[in-house]
Every structure is written in structure tokens, then in C-alpha cells.
Protein backbone atom coordinates (compact mmCIF):
# COMPACT_ATOMS: atom_id res chain seq x y z
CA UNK A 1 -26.59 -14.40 86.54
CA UNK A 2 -28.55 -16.79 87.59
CA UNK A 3 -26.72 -19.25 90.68
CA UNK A 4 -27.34 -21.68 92.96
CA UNK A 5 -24.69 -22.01 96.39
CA UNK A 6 -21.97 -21.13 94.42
CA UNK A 7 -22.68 -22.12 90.74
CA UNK A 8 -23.64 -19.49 88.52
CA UNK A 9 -24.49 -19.30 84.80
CA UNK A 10 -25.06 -16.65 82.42
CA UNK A 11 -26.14 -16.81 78.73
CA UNK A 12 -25.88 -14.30 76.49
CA UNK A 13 -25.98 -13.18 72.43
CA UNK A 14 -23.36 -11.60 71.25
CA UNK A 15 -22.78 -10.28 68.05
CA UNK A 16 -19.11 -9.99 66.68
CA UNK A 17 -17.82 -7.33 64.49
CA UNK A 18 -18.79 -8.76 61.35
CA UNK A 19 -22.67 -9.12 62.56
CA UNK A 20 -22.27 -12.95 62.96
CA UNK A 21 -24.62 -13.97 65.75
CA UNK A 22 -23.48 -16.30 68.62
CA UNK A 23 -24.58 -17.88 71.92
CA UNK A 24 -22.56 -17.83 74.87
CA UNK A 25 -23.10 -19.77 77.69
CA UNK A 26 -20.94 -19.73 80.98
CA UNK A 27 -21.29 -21.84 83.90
CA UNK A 28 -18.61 -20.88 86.71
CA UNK A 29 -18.50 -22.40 90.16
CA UNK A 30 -16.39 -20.04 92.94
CA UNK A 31 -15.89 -22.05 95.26
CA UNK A 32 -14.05 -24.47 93.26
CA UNK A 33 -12.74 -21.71 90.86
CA UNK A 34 -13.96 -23.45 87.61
CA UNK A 35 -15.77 -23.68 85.02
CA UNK A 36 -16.96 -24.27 81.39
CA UNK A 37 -17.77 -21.61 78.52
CA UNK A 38 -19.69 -22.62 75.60
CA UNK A 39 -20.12 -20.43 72.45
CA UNK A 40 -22.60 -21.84 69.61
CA UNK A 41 -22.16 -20.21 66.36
CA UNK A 42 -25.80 -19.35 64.16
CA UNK A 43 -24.76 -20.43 60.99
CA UNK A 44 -23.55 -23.77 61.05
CA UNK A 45 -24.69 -24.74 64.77
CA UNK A 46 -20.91 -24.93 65.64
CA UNK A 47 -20.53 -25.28 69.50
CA UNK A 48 -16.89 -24.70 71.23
CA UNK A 49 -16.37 -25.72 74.59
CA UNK A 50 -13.71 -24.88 76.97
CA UNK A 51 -12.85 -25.33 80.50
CA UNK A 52 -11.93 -22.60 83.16
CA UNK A 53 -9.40 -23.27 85.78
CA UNK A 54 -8.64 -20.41 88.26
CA UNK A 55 -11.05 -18.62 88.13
CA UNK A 56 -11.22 -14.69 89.69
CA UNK A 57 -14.12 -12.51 89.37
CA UNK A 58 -13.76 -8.64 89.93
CA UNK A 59 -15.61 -6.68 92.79
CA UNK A 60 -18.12 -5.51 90.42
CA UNK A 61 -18.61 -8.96 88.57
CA UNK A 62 -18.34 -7.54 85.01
CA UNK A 63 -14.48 -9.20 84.73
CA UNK A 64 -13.82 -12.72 84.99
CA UNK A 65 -10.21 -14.27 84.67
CA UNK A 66 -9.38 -17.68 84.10
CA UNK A 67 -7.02 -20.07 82.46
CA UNK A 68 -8.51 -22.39 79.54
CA UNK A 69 -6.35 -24.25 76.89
CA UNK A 70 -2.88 -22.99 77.77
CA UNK A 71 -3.99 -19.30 77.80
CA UNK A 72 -4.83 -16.74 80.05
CA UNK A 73 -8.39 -15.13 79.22
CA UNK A 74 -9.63 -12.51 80.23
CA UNK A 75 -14.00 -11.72 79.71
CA UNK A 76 -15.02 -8.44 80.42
CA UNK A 77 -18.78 -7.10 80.35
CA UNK A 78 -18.81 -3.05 79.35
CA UNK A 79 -22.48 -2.64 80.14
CA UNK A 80 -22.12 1.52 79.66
CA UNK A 81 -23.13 0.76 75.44
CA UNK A 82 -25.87 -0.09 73.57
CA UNK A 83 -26.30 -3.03 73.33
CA UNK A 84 -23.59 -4.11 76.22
CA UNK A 85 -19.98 -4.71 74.44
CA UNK A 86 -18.08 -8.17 75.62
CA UNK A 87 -14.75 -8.74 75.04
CA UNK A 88 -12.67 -11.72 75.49
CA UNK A 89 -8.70 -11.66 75.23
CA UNK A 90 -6.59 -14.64 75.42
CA UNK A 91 -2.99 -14.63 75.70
CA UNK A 92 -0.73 -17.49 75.32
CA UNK A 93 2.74 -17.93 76.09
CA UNK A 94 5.12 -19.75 73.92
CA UNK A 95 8.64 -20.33 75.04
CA UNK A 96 11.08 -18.76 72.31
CA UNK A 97 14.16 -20.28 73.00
CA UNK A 98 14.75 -23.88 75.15
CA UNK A 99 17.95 -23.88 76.91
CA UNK A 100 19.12 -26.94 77.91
């Protein structure tokens, strides 16, 4: 990662299980515990951007947890496979029942 004080910023391409090639670019700052993720699809140039709120990086920097859109994500780097494997998993909760 490259950083600067406390800004750093990655970017990476990823592959996903269909072979579909896509950028990834994430910018996190840890002081502030924030940050934006940007994914850019090959095909049709398609960008998605979201921003990170509470951020938490792990002790050995290859998970990062944050909030984004409602959910709670989750970005994890295996580096132990060729090519490196990362997986993101968002979870959302959505309130069932509303008792008033």
C-alpha cells in the first residue's frame, strides 16, 4: 500500500469467478477511520463507488472492516494462493418485524 501520514491506497485486479476482470481501488485514511472503494468493471467501464465509515484494519493488514451503504463489509486479502484470492462480504440487516 502505498500511504502518506495516514492515507493509504491500494489498487488491485481482481478477477471474479466467472473470469470478468475488474479494478479495485481503495483509499482509507486511519486516523479518521474512512474511506472510499472504487471498483471499475472491464467491459462496459462501469465504476461503483462507495464510502467507508469505521474503519478497522487487522494486525497483519490483510482484513479491513468497515461500514458502507447500510452494511457491514468485511475485505480480506488471502495472499497464501496463486494469484492472491480477495473476498469481500457484506451483510445487511433488515428489521423483520416493527413493533410499535
Amino acid at each position: 500500500m502505498a500511504h502518506t501520514a495516514s492515507i493509504q491506497q491500494m489498487t488491485l485486479q481482481v478477477h471474479d469467478t466467472e473470469g470478468h476482470t475488474y479494478s479495485v481501488f481503495i483509499r482509507v485514511d486511519e486516523k479518521a477511520a474512512q474511506g472510499t472503494l472504487m471498483i471499475t468493471g472491464s467491459a462496459a467501464g462501469e465504476r461503483r463507488q462507495y464510502e467507508l465509515t469505521q474503519l478497522q484494519k487487522s494486525r497483519s493488514g490483510k482484513i479491513l472492516g468497515f461500514k458502507s451503504s447500510g452494511a457491514t463489509v468485511t475485505l480480506t486479502i488471502e495472499d497464501t494462493h496463486t494469484p492472491p484470492r480477495l473476498h469481500l462480504v457484506a451483510r445487511v440487516f433488515v428489521p423483520v418485524v416493527d413493533i410499535t
